[in-house]
C-alpha atoms as a PDB file:
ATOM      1  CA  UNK A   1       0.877   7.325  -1.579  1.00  0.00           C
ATOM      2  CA  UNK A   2       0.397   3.475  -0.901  1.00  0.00           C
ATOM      3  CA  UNK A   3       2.799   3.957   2.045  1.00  0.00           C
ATOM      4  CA  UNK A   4       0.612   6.996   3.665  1.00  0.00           C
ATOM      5  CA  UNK A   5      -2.602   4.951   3.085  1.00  0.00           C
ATOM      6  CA  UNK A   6      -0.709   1.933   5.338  1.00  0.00           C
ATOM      7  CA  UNK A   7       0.312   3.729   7.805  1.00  0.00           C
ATOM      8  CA  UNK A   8      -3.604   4.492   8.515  1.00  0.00           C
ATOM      9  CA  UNK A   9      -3.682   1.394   9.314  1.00  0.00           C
ATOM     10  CA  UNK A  10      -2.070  -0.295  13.485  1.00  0.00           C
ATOM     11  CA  UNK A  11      -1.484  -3.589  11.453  1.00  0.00           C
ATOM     12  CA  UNK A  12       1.434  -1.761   9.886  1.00  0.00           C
ATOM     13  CA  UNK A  13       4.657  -0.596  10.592  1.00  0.00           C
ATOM     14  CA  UNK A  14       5.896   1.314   7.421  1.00  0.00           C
ATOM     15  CA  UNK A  15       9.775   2.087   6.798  1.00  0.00           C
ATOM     16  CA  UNK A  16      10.014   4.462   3.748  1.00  0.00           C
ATOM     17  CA  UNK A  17      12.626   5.606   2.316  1.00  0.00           C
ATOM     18  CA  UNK A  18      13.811   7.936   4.506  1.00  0.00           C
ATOM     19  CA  UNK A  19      13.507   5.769   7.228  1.00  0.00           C
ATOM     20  CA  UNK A  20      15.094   3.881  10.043  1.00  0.00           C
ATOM     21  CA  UNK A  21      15.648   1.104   7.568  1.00  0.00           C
ATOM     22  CA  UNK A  22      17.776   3.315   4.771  1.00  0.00           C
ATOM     23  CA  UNK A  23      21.163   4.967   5.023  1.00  0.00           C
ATOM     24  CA  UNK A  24      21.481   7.203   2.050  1.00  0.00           C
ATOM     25  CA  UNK A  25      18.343   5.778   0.455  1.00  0.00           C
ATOM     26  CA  UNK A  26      19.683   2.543   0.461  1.00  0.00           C
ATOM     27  CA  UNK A  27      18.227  -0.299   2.629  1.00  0.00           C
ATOM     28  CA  UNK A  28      20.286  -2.062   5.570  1.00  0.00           C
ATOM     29  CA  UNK A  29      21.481  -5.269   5.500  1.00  0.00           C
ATOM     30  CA  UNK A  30      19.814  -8.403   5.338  1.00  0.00           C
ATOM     31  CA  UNK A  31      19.916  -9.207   8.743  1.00  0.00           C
ATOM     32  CA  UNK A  32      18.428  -5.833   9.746  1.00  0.00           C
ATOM     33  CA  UNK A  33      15.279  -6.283   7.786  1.00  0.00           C
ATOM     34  CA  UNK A  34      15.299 -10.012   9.246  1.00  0.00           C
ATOM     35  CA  UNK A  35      15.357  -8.869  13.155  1.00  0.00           C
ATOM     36  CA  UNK A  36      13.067  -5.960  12.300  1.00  0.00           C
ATOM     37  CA  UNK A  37      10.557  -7.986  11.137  1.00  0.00           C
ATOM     38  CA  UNK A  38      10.667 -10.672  14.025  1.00  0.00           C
ATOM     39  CA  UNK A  39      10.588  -7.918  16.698  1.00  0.00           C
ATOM     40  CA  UNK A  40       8.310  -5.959  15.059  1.00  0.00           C
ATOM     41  CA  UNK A  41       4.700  -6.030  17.572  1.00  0.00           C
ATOM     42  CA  UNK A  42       2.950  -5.462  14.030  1.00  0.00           C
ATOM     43  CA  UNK A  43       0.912  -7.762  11.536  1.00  0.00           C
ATOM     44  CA  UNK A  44       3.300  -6.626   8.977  1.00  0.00           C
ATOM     45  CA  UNK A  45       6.259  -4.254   8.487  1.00  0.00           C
ATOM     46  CA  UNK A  46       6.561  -3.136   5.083  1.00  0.00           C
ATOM     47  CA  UNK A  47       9.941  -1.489   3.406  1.00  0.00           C
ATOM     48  CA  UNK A  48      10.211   0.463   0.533  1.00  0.00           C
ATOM     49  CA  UNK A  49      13.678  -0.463  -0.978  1.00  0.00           C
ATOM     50  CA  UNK A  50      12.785   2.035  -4.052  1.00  0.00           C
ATOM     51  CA  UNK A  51      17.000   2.175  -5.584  1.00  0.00           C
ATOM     52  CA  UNK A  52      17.312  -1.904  -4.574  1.00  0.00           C
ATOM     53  CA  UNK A  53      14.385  -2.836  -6.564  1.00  0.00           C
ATOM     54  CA  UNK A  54      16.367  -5.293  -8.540  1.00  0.00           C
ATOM     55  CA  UNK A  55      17.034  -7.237  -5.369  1.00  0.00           C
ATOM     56  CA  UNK A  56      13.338  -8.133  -5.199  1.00  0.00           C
ATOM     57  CA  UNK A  57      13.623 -12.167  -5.294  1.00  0.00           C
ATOM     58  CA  UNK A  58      16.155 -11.946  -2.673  1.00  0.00           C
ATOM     59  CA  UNK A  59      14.099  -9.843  -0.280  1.00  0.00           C
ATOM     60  CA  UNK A  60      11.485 -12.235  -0.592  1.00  0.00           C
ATOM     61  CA  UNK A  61      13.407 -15.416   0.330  1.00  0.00           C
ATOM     62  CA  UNK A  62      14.415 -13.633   3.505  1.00  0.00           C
ATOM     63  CA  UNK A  63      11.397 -14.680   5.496  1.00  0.00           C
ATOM     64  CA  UNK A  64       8.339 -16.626   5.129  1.00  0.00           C
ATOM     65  CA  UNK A  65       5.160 -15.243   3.879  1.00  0.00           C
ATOM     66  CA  UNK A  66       6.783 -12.307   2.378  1.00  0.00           C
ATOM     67  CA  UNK A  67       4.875 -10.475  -0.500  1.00  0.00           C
ATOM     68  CA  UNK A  68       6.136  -7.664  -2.625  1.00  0.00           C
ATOM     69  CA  UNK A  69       4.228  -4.567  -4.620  1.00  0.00           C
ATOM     70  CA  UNK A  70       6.164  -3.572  -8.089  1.00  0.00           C
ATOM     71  CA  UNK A  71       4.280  -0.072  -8.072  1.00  0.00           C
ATOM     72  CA  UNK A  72       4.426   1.241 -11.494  1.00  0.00           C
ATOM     73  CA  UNK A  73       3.505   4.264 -13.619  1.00  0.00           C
ATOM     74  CA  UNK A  74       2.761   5.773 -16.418  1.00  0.00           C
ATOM     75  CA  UNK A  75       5.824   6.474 -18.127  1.00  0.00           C
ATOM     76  CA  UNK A  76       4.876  10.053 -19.520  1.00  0.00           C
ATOM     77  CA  UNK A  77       3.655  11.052 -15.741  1.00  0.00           C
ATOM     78  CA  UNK A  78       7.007   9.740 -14.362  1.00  0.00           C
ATOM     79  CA  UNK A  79       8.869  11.483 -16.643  1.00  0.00           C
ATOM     80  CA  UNK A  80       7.091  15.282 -15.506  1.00  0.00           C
ATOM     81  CA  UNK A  81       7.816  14.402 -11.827  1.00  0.00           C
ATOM     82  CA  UNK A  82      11.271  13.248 -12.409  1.00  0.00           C
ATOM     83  CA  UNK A  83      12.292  15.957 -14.621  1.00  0.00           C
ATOM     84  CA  UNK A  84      10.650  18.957 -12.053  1.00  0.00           C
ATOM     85  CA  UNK A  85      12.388  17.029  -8.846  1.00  0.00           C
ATOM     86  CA  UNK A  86      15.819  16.334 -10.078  1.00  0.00           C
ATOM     87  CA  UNK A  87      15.867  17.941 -13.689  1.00  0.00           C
ATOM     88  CA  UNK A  88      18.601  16.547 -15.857  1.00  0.00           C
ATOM     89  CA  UNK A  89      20.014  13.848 -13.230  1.00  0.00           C
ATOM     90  CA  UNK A  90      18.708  10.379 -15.491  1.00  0.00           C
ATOM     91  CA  UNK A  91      20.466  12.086 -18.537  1.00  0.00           C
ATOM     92  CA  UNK A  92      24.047  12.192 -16.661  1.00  0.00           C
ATOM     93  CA  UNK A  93      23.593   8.965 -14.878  1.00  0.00           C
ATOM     94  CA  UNK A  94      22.758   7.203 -18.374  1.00  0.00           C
ATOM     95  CA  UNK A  95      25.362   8.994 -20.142  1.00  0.00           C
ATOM     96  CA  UNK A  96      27.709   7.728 -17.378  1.00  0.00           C
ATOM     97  CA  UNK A  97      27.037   4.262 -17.760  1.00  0.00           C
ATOM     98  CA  UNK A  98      26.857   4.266 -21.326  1.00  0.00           C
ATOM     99  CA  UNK A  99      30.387   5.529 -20.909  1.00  0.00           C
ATOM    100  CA  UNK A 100      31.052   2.891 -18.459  1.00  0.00           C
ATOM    101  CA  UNK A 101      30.970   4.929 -15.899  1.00  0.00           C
ATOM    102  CA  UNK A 102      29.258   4.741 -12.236  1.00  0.00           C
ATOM    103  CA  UNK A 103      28.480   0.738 -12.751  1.00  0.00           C
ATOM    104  CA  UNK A 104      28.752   0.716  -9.118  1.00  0.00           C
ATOM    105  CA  UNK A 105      25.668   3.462  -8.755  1.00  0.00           C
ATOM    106  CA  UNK A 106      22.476   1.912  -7.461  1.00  0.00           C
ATOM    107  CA  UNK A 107      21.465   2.854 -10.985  1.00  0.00           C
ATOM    108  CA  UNK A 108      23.454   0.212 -12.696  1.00  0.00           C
ATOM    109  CA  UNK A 109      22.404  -2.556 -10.243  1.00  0.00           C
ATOM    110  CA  UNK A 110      20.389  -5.443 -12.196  1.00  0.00           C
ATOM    111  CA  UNK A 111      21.755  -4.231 -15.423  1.00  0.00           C
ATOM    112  CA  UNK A 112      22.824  -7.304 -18.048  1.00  0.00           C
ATOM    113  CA  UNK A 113      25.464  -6.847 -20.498  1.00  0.00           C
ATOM    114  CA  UNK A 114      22.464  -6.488 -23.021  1.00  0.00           C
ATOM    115  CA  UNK A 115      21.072  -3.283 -21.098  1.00  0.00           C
ATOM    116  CA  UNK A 116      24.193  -1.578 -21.508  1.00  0.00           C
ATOM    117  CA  UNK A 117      24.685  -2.607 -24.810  1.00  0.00           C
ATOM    118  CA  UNK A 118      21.257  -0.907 -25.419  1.00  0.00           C
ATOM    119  CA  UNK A 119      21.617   2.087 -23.415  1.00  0.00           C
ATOM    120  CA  UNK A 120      25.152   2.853 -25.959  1.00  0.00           C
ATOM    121  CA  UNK A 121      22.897   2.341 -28.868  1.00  0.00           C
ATOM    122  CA  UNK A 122      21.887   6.102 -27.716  1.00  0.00           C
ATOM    123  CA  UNK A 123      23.630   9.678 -28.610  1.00  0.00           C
ATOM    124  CA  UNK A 124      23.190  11.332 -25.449  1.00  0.00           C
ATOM    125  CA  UNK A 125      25.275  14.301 -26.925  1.00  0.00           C
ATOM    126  CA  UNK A 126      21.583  15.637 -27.958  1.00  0.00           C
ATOM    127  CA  UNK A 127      19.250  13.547 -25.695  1.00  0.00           C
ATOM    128  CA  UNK A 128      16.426  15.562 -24.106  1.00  0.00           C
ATOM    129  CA  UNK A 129      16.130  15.368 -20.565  1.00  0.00           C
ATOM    130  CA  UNK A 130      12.802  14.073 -20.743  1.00  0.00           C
ATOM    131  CA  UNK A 131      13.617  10.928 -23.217  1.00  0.00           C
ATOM    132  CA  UNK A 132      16.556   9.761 -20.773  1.00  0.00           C
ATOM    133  CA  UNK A 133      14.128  10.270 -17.944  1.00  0.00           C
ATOM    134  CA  UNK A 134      11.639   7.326 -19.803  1.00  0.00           C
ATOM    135  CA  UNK A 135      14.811   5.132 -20.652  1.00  0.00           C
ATOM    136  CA  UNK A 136      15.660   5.065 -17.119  1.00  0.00           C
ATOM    137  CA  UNK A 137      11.658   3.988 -16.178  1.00  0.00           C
ATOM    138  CA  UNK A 138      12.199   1.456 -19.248  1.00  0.00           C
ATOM    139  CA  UNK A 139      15.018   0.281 -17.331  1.00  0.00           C
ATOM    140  CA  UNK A 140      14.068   0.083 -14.266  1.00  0.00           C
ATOM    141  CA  UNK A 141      10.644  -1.965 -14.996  1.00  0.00           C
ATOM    142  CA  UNK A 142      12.091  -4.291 -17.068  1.00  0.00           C
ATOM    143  CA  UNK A 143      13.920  -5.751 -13.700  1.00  0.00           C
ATOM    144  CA  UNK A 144      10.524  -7.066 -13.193  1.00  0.00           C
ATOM    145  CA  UNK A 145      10.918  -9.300 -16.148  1.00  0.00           C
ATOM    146  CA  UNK A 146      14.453 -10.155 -15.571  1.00  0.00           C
ATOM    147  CA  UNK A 147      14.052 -10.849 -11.799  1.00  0.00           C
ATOM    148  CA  UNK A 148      11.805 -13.343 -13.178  1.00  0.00           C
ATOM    149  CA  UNK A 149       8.919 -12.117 -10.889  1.00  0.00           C
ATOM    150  CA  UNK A 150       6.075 -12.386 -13.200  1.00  0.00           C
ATOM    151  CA  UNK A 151       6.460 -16.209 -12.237  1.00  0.00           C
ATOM    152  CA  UNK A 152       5.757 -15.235  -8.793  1.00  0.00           C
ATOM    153  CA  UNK A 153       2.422 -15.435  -7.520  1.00  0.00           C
ATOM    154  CA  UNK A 154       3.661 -13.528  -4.237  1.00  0.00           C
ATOM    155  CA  UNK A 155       4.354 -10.068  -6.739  1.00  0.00           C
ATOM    156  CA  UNK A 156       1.774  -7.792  -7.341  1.00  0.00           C
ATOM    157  CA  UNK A 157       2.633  -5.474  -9.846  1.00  0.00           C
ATOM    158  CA  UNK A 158       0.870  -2.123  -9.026  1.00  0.00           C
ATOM    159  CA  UNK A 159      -0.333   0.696 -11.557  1.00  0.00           C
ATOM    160  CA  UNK A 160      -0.959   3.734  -9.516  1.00  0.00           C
ATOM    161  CA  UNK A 161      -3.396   5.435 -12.042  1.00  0.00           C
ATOM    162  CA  UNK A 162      -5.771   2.506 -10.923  1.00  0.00           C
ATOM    163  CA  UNK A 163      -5.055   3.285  -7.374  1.00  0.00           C
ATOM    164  CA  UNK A 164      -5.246   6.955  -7.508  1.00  0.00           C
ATOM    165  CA  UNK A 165      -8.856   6.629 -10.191  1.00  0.00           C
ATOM    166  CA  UNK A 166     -10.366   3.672  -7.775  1.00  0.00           C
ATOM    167  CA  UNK A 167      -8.862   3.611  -3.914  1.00  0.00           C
ATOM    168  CA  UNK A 168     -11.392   1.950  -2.333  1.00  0.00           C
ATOM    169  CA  UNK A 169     -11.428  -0.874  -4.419  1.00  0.00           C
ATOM    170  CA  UNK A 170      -7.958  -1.225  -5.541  1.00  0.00           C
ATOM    171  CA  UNK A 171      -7.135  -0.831  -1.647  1.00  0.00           C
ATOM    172  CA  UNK A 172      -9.460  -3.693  -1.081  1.00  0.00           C
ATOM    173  CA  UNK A 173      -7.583  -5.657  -3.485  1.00  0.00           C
ATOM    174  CA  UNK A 174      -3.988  -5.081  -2.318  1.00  0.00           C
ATOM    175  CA  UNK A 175      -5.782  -5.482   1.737  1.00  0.00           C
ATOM    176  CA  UNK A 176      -6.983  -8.942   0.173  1.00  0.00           C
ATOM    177  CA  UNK A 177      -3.292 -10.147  -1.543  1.00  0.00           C
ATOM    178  CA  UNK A 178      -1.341  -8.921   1.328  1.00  0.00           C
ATOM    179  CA  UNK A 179      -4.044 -10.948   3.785  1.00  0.00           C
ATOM    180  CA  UNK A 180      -5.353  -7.491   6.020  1.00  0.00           C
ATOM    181  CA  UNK A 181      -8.211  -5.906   6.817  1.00  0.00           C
ATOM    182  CA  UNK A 182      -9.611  -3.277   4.975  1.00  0.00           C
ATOM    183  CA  UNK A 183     -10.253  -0.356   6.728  1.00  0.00           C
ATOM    184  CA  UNK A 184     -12.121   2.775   4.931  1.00  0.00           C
ATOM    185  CA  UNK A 185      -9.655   5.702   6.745  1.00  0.00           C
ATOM    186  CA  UNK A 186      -6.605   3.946   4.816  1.00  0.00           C
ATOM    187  CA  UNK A 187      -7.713   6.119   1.525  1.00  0.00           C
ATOM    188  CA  UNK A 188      -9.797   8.806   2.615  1.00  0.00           C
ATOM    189  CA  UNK A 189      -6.608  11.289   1.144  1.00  0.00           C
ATOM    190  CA  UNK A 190      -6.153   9.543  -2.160  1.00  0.00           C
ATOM    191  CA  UNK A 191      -6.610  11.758  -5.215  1.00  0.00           C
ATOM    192  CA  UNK A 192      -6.118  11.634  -8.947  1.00  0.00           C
ATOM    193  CA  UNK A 193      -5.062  15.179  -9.416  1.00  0.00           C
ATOM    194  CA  UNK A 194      -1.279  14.181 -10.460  1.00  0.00           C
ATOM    195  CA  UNK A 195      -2.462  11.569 -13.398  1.00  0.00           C
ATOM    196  CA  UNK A 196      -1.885  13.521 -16.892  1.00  0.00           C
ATOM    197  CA  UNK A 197      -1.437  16.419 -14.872  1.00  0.00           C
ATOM    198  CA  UNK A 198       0.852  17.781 -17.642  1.00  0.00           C
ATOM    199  CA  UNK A 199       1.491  17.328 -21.343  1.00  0.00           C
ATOM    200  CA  UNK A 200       3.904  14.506 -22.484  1.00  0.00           C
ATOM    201  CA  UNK A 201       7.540  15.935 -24.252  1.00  0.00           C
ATOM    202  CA  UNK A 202       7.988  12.636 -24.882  1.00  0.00           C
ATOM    203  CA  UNK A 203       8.227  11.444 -28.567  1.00  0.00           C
ATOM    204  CA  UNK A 204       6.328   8.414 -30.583  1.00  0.00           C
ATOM    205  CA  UNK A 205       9.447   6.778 -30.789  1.00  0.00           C
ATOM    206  CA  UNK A 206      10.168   6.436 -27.069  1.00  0.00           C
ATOM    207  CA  UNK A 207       6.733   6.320 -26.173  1.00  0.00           C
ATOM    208  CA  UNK A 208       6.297   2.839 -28.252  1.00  0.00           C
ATOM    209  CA  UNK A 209       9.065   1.535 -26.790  1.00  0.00           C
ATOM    210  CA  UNK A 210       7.451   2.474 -23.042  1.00  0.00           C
ATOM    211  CA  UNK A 211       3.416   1.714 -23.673  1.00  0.00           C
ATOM    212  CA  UNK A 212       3.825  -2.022 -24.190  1.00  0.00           C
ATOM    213  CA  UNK A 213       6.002  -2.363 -20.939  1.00  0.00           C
ATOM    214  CA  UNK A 214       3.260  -0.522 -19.061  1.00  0.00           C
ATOM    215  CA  UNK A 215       0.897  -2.735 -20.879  1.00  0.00           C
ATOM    216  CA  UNK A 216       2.665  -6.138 -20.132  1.00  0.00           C
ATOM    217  CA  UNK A 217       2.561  -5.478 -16.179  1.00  0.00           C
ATOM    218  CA  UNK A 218      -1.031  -3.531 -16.283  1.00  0.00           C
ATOM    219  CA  UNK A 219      -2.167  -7.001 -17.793  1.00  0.00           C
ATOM    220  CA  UNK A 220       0.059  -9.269 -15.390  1.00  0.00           C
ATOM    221  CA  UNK A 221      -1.654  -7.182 -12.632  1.00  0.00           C
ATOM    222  CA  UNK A 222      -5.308  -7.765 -13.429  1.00  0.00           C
ATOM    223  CA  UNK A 223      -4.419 -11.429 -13.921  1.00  0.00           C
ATOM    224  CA  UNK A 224      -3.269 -11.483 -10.206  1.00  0.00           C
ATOM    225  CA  UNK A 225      -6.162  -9.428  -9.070  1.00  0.00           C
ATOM    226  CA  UNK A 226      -8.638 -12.091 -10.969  1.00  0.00           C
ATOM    227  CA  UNK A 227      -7.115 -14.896  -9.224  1.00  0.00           C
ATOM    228  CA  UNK A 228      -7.599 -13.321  -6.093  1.00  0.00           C
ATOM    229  CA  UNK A 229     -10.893 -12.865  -6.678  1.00  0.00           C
ATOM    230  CA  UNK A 230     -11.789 -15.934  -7.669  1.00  0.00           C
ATOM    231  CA  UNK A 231      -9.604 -17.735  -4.982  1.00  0.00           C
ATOM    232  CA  UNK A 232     -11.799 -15.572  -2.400  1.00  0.00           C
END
């Protein structure tokens, strides 16, 4: 969604993921993203390296000036659109690796010895689809944290419910941290109608280990969004 509202935008030139930029989902090489952004005739060129989020720090010491959006989600919302895309596929992957298996999948990538540990603590044998689904948006998120990025004043973490419940404003704000113009075209599409769209399957249990993650970057967000503020 944040990608379609850019792309309203001429300051932009927007490589998804299945762009130019990605073979198999995966994003070229460092040099490629280095001579795409220097002969670029845009303001900005913006990737979406989804599957090499845990690469984040080193994307960002490839050029000067370079920002980054951690878009998040609500874990019980993620979980419905994961499960109704690609149905069991976080349950096998997880199993896998708790197994020791694929640890050269982009899934595994970021991973310390005390994530695995943790994801073996688990009996997959009668795992829901659903729970492993929320373990892998546990893992993923917590990258943030281990990246280190919450020390980075150049990271805006993103919750899309405030997106999709305020564009206009919450566009301003990411216009303002990247350093563009607003324009009012970039979220004249943006709805609301997928947040809570469906009931959570999820239980207590996995939901209080997801809620305070969500919480800790909701809060790390609005800090970075004051600061702008005031620094405007």
């Amino acid at each position: 969604m944040l990608l379609e509202c850019l792309e309203q935008s001429m300051d932009f030139e927007v490589l998804g993921e299945s762009s130019k930029a990605m073979v198999n989902f995966r994003i070229k090489s460092d040099d490629y993203i280095r001579n795409t952004v220097l002969s670029s005739h845009h303001k900005f060129v913006v990737f979406k390296p989804l599957t090499d989020s845990h690469r984040a720090r080193q994307f960002l010491d490839l050029l000067p000036n370079s920002v980054a959006i951690w878009a998040f989600r609500r874990v019980e919302d993620r979980v419905n659109s994961s499960i109704a895309m690609f149905g069991d596929h976080n349950l096998q992957v997880l199993r896998g690796l708790a197994r020791g298996e694929g640890l050269d999948k982009w899934q595994a990538q970021g991973l310390s010895p005390s994530d695995l540990e943790f994801l073996r603590r688990f009996d997959y044998s009668t795992m829901s689809p659903h729970t492993a689904s929320a373990l892998f948006w546990y893992l993923r998120n917590t990258l943030y944290f281990s990246q280190g990025l919450q020390d980075y004043s150049n990271v805006l973490p993103l919750a899309y419910e405030d997106f999709a419940a305020n564009p206009d404003e919450t566009m301003r704000e990411i216009c303002r941290f990247v350093g563009a113009e607003f324009r009012p075209e970039m979220v004249s599409a943006v709805h609301s109608q997928s947040v809570g769209r469906s009931e959570s399957r999820l239980s207590e249990e996995t939901l209080a280990l997801c809620r305070p993650l969500y919480n800790r970057l909701h809060e790390i967000q609005k800090a970075r969004l004051r600061s702008l503020r005031n620094a405007a």
